[in-house]
N, C-alpha and C. Protein backbone atom coordinates (compact mmCIF):
# COMPACT_ATOMS: atom_id res chain seq x y z
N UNK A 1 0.86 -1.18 0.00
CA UNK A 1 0.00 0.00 0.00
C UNK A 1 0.90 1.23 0.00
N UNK A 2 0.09 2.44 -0.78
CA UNK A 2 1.08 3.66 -0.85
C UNK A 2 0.13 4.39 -0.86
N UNK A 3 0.68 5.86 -0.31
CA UNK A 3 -0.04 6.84 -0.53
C UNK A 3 0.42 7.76 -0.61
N UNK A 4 -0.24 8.71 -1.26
CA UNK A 4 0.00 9.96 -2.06
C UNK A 4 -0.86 11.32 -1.96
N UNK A 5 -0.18 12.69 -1.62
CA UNK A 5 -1.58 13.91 -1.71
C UNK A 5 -0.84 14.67 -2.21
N UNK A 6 -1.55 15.43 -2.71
CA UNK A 6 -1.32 16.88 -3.45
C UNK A 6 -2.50 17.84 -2.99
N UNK A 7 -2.17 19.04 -2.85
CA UNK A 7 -3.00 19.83 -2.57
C UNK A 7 -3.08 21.70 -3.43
N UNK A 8 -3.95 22.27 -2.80
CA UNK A 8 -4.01 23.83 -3.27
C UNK A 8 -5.00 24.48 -2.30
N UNK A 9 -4.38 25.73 -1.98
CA UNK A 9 -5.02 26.55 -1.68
C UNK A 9 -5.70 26.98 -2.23
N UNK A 10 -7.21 27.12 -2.63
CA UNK A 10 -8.36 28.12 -2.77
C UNK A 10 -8.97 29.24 -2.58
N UNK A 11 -9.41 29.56 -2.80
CA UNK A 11 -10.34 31.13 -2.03
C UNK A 11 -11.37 30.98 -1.76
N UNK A 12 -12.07 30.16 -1.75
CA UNK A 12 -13.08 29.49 -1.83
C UNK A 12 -13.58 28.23 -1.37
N UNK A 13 -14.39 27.33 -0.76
CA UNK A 13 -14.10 26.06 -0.89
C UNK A 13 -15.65 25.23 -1.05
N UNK A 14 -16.38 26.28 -1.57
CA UNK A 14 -17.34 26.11 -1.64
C UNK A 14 -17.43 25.59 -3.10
N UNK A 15 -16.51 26.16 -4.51
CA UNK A 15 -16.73 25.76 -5.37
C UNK A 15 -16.07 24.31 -5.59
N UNK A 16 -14.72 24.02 -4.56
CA UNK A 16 -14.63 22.65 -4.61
C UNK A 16 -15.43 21.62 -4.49
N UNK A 17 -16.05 21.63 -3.24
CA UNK A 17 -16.91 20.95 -2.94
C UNK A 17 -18.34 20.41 -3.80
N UNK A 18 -18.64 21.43 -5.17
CA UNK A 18 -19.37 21.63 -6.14
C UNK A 18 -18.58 20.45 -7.01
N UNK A 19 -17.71 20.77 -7.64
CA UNK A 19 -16.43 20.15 -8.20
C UNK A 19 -16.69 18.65 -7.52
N UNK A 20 -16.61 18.49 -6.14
CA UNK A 20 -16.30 17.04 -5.75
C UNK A 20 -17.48 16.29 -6.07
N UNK A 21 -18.63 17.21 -5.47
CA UNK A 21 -20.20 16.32 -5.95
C UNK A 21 -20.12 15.55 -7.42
N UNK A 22 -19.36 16.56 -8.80
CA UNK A 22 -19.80 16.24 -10.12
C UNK A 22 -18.88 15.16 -10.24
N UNK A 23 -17.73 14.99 -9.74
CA UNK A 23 -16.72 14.00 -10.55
C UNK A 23 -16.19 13.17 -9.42
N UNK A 24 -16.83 12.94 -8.08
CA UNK A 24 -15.97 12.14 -7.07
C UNK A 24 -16.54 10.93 -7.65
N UNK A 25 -17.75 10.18 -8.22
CA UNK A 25 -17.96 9.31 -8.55
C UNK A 25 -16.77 8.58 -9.63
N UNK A 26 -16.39 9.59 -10.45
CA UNK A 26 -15.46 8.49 -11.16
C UNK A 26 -14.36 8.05 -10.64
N UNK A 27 -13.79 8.44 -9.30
CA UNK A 27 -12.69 7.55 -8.97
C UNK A 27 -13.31 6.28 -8.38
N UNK A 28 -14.32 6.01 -8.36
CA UNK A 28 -15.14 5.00 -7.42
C UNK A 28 -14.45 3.38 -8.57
N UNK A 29 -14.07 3.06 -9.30
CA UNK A 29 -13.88 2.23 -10.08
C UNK A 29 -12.41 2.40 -10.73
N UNK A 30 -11.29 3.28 -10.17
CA UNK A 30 -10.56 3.65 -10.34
C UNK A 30 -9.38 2.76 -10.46
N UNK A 31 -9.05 2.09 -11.17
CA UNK A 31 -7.79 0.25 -11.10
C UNK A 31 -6.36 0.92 -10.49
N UNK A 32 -6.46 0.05 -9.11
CA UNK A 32 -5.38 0.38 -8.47
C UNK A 32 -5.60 0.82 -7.02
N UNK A 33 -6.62 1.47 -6.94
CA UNK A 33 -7.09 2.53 -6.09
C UNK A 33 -7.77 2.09 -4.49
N UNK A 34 -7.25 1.95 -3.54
CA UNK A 34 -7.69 1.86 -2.19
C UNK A 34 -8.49 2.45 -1.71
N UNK A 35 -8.06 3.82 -1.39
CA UNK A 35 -9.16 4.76 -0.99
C UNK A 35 -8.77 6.06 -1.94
N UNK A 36 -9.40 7.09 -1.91
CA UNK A 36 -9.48 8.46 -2.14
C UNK A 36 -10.43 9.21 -1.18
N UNK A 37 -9.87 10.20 -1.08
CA UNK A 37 -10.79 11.02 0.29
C UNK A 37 -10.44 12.42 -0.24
N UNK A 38 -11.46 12.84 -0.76
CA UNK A 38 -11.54 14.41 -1.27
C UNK A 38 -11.24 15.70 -0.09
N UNK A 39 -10.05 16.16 0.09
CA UNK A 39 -10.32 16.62 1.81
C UNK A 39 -10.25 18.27 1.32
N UNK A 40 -11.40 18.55 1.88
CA UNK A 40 -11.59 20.32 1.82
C UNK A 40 -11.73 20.97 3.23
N UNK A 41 -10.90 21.68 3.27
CA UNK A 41 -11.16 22.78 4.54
C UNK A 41 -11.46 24.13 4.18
N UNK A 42 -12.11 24.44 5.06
CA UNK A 42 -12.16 26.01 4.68
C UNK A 42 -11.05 27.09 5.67
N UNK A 43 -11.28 28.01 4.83
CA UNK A 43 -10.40 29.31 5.31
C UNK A 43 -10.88 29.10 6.66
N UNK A 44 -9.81 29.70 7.25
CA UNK A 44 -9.93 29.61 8.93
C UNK A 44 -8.67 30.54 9.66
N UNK A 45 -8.64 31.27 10.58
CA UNK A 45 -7.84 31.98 11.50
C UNK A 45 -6.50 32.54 10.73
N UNK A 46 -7.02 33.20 9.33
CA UNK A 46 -5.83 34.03 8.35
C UNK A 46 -5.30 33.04 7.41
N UNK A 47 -5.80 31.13 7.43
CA UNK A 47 -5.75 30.17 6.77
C UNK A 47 -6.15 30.30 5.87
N UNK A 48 -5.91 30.08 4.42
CA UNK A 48 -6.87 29.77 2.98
C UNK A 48 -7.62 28.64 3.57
N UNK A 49 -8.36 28.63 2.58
CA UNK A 49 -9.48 27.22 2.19
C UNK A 49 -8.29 26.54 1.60
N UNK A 50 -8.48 25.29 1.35
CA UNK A 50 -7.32 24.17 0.93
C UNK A 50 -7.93 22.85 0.63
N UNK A 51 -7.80 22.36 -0.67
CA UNK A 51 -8.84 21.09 -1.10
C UNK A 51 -7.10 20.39 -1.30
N UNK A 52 -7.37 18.92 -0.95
CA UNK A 52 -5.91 18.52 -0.76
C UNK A 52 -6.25 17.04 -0.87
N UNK A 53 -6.62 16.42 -2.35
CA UNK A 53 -6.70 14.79 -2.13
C UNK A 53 -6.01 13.78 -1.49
N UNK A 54 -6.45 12.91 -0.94
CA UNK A 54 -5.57 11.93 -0.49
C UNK A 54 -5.96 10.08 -0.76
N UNK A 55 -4.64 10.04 -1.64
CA UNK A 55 -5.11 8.69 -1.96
C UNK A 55 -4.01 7.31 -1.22
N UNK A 56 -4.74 6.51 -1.28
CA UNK A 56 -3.96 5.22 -0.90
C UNK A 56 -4.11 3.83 -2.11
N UNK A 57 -2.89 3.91 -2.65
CA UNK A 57 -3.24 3.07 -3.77
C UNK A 57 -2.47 1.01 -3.08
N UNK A 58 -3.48 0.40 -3.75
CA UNK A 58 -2.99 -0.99 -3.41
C UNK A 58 -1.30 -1.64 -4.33
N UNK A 59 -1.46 -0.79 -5.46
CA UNK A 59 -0.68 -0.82 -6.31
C UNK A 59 0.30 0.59 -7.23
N UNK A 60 1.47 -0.06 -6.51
CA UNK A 60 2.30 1.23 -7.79
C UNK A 60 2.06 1.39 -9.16
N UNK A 61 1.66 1.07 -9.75
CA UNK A 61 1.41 0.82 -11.36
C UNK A 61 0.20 2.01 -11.45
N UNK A 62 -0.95 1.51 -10.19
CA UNK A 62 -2.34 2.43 -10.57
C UNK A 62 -2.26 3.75 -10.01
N UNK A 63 -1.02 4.01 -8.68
CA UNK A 63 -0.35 5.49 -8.66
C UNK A 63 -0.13 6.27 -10.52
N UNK A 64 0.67 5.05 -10.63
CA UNK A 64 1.85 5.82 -11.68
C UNK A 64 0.79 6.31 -12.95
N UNK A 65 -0.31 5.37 -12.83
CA UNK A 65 -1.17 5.01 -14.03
C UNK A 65 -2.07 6.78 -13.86
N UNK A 66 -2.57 6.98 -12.79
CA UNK A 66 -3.41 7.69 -12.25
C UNK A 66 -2.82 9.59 -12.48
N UNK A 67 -1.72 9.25 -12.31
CA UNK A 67 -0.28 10.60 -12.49
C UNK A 67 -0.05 11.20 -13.52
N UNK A 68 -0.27 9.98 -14.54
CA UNK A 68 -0.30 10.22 -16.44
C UNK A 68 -1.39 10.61 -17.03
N UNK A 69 -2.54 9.82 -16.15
CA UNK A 69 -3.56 10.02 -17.20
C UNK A 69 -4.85 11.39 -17.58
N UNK A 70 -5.83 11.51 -18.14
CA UNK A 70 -6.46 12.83 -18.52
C UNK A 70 -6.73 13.33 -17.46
N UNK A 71 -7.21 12.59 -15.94
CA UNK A 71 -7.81 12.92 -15.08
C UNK A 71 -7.21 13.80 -14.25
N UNK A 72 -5.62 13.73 -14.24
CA UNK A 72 -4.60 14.12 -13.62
C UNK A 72 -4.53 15.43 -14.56
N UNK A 73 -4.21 15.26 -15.72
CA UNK A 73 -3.70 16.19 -16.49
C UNK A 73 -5.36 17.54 -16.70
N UNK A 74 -6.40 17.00 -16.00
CA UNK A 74 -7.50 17.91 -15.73
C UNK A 74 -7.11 19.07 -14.49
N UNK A 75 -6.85 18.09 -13.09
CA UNK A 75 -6.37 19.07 -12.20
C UNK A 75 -5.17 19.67 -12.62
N UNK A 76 -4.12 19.64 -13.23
CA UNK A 76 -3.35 20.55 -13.50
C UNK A 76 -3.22 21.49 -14.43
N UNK A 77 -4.72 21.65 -15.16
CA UNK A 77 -5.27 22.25 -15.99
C UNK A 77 -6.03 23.46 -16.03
N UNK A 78 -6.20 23.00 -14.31
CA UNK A 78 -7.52 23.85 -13.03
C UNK A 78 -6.22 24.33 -12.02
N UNK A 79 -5.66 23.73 -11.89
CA UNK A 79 -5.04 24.43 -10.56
C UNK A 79 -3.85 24.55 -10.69
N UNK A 80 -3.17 24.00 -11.80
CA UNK A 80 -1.64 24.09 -11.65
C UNK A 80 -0.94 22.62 -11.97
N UNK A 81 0.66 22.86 -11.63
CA UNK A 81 1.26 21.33 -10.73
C UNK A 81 1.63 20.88 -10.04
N UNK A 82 0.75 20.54 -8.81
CA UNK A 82 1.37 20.44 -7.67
C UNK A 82 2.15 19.34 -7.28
N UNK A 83 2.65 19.85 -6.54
CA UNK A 83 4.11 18.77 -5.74
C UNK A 83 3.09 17.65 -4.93
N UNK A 84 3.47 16.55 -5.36
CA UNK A 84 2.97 15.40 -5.30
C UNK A 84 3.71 14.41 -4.10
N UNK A 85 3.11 14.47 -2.59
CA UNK A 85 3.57 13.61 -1.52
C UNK A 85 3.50 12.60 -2.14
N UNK A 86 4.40 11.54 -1.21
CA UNK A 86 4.48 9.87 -1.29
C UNK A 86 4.67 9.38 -0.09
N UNK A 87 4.31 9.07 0.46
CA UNK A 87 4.41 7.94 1.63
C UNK A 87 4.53 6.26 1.53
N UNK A 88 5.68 5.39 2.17
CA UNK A 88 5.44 3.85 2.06
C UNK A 88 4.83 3.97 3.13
N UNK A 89 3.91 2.60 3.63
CA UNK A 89 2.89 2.31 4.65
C UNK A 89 4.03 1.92 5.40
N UNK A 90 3.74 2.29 6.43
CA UNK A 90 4.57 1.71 8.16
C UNK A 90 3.15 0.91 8.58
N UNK A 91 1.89 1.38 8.69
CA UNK A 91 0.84 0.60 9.36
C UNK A 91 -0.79 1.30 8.78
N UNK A 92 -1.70 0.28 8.62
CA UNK A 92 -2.64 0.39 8.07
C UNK A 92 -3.55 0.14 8.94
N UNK A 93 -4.57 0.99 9.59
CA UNK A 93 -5.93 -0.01 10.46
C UNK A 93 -7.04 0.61 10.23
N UNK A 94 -7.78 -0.36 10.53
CA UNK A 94 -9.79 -0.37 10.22
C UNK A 94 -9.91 -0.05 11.27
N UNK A 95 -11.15 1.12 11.50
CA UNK A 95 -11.24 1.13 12.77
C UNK A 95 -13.15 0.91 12.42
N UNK A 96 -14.10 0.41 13.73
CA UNK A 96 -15.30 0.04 13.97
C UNK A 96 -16.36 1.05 12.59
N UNK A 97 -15.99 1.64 12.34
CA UNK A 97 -16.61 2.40 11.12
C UNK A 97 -16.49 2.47 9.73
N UNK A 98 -15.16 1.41 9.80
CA UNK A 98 -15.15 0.98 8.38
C UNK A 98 -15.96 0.93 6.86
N UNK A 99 -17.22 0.54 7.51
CA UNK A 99 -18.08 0.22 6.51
C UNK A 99 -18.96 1.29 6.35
N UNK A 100 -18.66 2.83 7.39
CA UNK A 100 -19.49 3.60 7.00
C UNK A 100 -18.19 4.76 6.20
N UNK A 101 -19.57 5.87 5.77
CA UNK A 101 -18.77 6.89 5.19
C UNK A 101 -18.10 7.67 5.58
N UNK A 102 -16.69 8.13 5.90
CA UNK A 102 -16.39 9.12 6.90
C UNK A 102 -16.47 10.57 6.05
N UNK A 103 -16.66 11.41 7.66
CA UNK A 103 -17.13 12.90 7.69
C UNK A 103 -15.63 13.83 7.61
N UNK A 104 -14.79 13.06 8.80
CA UNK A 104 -13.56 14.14 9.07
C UNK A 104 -12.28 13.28 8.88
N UNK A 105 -11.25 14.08 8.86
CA UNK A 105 -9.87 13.41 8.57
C UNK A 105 -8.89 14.34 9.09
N UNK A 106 -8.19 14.10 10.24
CA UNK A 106 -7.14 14.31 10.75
C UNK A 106 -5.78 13.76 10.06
N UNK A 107 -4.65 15.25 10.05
CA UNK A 107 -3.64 14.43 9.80
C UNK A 107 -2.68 15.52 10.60
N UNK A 108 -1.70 14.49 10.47
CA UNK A 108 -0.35 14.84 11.56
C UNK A 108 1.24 14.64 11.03
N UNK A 109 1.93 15.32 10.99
CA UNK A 109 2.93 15.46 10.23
C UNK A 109 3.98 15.61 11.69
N UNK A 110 5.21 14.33 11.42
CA UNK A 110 5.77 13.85 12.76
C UNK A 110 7.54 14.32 12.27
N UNK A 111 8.36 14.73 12.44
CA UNK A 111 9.56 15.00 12.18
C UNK A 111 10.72 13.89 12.66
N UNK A 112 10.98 13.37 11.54
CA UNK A 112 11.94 12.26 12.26
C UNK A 112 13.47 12.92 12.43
N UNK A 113 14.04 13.17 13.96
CA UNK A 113 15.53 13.51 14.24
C UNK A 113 16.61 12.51 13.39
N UNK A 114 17.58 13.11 12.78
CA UNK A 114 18.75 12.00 12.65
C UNK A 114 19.04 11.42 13.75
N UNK A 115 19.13 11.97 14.67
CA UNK A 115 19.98 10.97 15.68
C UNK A 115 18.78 9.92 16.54
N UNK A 116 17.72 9.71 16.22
CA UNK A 116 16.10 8.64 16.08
C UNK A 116 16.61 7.75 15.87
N UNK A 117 16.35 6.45 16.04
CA UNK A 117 16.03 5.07 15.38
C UNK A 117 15.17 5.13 14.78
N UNK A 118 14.91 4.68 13.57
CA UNK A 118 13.86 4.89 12.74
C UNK A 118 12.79 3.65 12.82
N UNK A 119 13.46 2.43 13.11
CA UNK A 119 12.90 1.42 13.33
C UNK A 119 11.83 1.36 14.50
N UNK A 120 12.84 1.69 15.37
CA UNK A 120 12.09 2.44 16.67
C UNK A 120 10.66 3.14 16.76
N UNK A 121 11.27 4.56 16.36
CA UNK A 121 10.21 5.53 16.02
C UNK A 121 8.74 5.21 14.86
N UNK A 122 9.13 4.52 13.92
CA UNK A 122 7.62 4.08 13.41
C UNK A 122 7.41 2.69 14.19
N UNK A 123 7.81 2.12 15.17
CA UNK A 123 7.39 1.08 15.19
C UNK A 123 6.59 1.90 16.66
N UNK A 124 6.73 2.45 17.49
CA UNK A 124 6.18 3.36 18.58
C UNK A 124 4.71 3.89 17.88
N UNK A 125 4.98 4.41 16.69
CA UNK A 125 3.98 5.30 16.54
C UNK A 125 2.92 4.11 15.63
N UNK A 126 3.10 3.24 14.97
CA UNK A 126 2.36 2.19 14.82
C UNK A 126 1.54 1.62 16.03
N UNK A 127 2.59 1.27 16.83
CA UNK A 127 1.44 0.79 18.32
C UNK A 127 0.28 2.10 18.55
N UNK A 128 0.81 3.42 18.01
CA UNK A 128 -0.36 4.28 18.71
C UNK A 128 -1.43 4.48 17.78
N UNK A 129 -1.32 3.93 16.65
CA UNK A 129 -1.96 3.91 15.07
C UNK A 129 -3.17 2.91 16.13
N UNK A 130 -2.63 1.66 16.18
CA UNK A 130 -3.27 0.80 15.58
C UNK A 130 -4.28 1.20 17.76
N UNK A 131 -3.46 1.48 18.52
CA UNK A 131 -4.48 1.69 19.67
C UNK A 131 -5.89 2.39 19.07
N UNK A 132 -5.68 3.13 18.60
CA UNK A 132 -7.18 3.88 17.66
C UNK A 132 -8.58 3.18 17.08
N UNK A 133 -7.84 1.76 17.40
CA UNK A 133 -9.09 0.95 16.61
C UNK A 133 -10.08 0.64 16.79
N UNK A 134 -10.19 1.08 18.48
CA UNK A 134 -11.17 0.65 18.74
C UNK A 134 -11.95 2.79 19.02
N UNK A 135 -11.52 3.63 18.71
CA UNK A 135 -12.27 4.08 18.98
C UNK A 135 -13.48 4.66 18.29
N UNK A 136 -14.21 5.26 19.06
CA UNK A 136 -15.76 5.36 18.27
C UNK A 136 -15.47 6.68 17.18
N UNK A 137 -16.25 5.89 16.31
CA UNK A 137 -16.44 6.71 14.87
C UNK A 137 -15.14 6.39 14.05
N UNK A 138 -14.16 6.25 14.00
CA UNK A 138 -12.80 5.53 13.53
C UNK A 138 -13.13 4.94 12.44
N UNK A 139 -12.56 5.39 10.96
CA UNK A 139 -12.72 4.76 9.79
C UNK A 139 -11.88 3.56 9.98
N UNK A 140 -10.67 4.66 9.84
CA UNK A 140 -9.11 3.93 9.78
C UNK A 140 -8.02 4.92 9.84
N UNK A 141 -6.91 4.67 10.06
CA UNK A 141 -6.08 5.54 10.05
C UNK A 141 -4.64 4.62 9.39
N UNK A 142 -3.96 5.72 8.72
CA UNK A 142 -2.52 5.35 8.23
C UNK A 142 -1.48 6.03 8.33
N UNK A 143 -0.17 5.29 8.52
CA UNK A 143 0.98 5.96 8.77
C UNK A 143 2.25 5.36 7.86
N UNK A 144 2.27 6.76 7.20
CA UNK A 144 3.59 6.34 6.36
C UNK A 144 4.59 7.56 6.45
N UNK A 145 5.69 6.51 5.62
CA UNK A 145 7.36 7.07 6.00
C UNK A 145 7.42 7.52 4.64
N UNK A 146 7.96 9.45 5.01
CA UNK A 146 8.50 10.37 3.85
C UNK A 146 9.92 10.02 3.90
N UNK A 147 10.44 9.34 2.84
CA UNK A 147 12.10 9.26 3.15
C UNK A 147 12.70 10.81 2.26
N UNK A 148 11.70 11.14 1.73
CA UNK A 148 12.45 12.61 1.44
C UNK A 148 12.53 13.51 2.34
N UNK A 149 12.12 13.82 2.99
CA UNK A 149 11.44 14.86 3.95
C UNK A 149 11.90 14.16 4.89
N UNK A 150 11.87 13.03 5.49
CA UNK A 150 11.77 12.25 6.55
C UNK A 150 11.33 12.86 7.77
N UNK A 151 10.15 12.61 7.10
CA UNK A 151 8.74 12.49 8.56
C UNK A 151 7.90 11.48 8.56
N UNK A 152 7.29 11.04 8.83
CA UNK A 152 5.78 10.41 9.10
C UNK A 152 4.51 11.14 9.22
N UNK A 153 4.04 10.33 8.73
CA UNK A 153 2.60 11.29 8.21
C UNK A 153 1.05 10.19 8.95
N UNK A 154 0.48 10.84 9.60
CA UNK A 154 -0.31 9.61 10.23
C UNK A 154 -1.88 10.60 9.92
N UNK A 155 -2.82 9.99 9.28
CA UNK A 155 -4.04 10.33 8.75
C UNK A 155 -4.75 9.35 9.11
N UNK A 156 -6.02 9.91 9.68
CA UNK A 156 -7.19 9.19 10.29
C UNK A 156 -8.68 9.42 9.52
N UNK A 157 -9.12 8.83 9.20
CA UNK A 157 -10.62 9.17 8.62
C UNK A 157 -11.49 9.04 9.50
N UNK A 158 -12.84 9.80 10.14
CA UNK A 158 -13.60 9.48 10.77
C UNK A 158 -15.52 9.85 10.33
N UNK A 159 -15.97 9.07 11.16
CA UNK A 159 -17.71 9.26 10.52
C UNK A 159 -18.22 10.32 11.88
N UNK A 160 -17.61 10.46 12.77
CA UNK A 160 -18.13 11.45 13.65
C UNK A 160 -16.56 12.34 14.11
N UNK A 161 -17.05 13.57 14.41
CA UNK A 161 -15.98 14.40 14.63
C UNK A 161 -15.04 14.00 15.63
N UNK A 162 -14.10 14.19 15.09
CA UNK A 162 -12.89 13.71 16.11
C UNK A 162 -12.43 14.59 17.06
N UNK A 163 -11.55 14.39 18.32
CA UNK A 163 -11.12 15.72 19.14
C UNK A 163 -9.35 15.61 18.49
N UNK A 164 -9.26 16.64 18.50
CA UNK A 164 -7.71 17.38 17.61
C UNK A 164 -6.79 16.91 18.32
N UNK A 165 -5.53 16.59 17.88
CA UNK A 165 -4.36 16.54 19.24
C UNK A 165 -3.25 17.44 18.45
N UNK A 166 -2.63 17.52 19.64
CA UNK A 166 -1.12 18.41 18.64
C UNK A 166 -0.79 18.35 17.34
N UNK A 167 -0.90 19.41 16.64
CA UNK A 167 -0.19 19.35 15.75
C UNK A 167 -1.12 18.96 14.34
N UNK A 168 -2.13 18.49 15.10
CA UNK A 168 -3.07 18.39 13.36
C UNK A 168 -3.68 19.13 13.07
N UNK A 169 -4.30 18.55 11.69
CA UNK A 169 -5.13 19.05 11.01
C UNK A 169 -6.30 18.83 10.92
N UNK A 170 -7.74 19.42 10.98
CA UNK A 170 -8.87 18.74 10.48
C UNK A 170 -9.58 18.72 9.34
N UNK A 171 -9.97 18.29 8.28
CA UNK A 171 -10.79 18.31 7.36
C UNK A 171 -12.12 17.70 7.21
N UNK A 172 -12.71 18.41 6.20
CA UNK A 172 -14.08 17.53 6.10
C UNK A 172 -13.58 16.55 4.86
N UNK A 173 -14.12 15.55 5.00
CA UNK A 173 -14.13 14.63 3.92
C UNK A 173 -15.11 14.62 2.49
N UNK A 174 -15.17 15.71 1.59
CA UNK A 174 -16.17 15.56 0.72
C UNK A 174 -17.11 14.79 0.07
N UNK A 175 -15.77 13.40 -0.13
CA UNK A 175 -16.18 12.55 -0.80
C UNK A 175 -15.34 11.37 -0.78
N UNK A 176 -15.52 9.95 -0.49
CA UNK A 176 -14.67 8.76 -0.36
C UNK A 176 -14.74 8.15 -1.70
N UNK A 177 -13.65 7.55 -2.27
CA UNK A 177 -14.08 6.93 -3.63
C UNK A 177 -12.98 5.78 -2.74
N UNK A 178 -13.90 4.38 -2.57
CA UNK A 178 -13.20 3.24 -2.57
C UNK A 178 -13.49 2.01 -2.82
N UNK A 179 -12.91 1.86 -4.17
CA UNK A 179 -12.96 0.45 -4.57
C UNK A 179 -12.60 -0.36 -4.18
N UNK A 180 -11.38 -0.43 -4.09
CA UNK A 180 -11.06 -1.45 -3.64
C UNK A 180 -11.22 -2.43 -2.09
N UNK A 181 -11.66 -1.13 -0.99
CA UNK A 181 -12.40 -1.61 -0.15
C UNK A 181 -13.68 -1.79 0.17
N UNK A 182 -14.28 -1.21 -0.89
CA UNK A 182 -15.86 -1.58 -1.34
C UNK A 182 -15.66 -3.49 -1.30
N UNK A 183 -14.83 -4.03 -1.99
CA UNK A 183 -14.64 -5.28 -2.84
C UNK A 183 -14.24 -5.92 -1.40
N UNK A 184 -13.22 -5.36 -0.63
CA UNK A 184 -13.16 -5.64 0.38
C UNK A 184 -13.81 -6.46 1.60
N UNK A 185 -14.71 -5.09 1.80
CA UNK A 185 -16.25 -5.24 2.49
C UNK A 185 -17.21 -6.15 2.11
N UNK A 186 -17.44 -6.41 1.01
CA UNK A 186 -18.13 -7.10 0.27
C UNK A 186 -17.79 -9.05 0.15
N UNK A 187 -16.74 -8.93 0.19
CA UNK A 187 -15.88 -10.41 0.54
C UNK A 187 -16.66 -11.32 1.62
């Protein structure tokens, strides 16, 4: 599993959200594709509005596939080209809401020291991933390793509002496109 976001500031985030209604359906069948989570925030405390996809693909091929093709070459048509995160998975979990739609999505951006164990340090913050599972409203949450940047990036999806902890972020979730855990669920 991998994942990937790109984002933009807006002025607006009302017309995204317009935007997500007309075309979030076509990633729903998307080859490759885990989740997608349309994440829009609005302007807030001297903040822009900021629509910032986030995907988790099962496969590198349907990243790479997804990067090339018209759909891609649409948003950068509309907004530009944005610099494109990557994360490898350190840890993946379902949490009791799985099967519903989530509302909000927290994420957290962790700074790894050189002088860290790295092994260490995601394996710490995995145990605190996966403690999450049981709590209420909990899609899932994931944590992956930027070896460019070298941080960790830990994102949570939820169906009821979450309480904030240091350092994150909150978004609304516009729109979920997931196939491949549709197929999942369905098993």
């Amino acid at each position: 599993m991998f994942a990937m976001q790109y984002g933009f500031d807006v002025a607006d985030a009302e017309p995204v959200r317009a935007r997500v209604r007309e075309i979030g359906s076509r990633f729903d069948q998307l080859p490759g594709l885990y989740t997608k989570a349309f994440l829009v925030a609005d302007a807030i405390d001297g903040n822009p509005a900021r629509y910032t996809p986030f995907y988790l693909w099962d496969e590198l091929d349907g990243m790479s596939d997804f990067l090339l093709s018209d759909a891609f070459r649409a948003v950068v048509a509309k907004y530009g080209r944005p610099v494109v995160q990557r994360w490898n998975k350190v840890a993946f979990f379902k949490g009791p809401a799985i099967a519903q739609t989530p509302v909000f999505a927290t994420q957290q951006f962790i700074d790894i020291p050189a002088d860290v164990d790295l092994a260490e340090l995601c394996a710490l913050h995995a145990v605190d991933a996966e403690a999450m599972v049981n709590e209420h409203g909990l899609h899932s949450v994931f944590l992956g390793l930027d070896t460019n940047a070298w941080k960790l990036m830990k994102i949570s999806l939820w169906q009821t509002r979450p309480a904030l902890s240091q350092g994150s972020k909150i978004f609304e979730v516009a729109h979920l496109s997931a196939p491949a855990l549709k197929k999942e669920l369905a098993a």
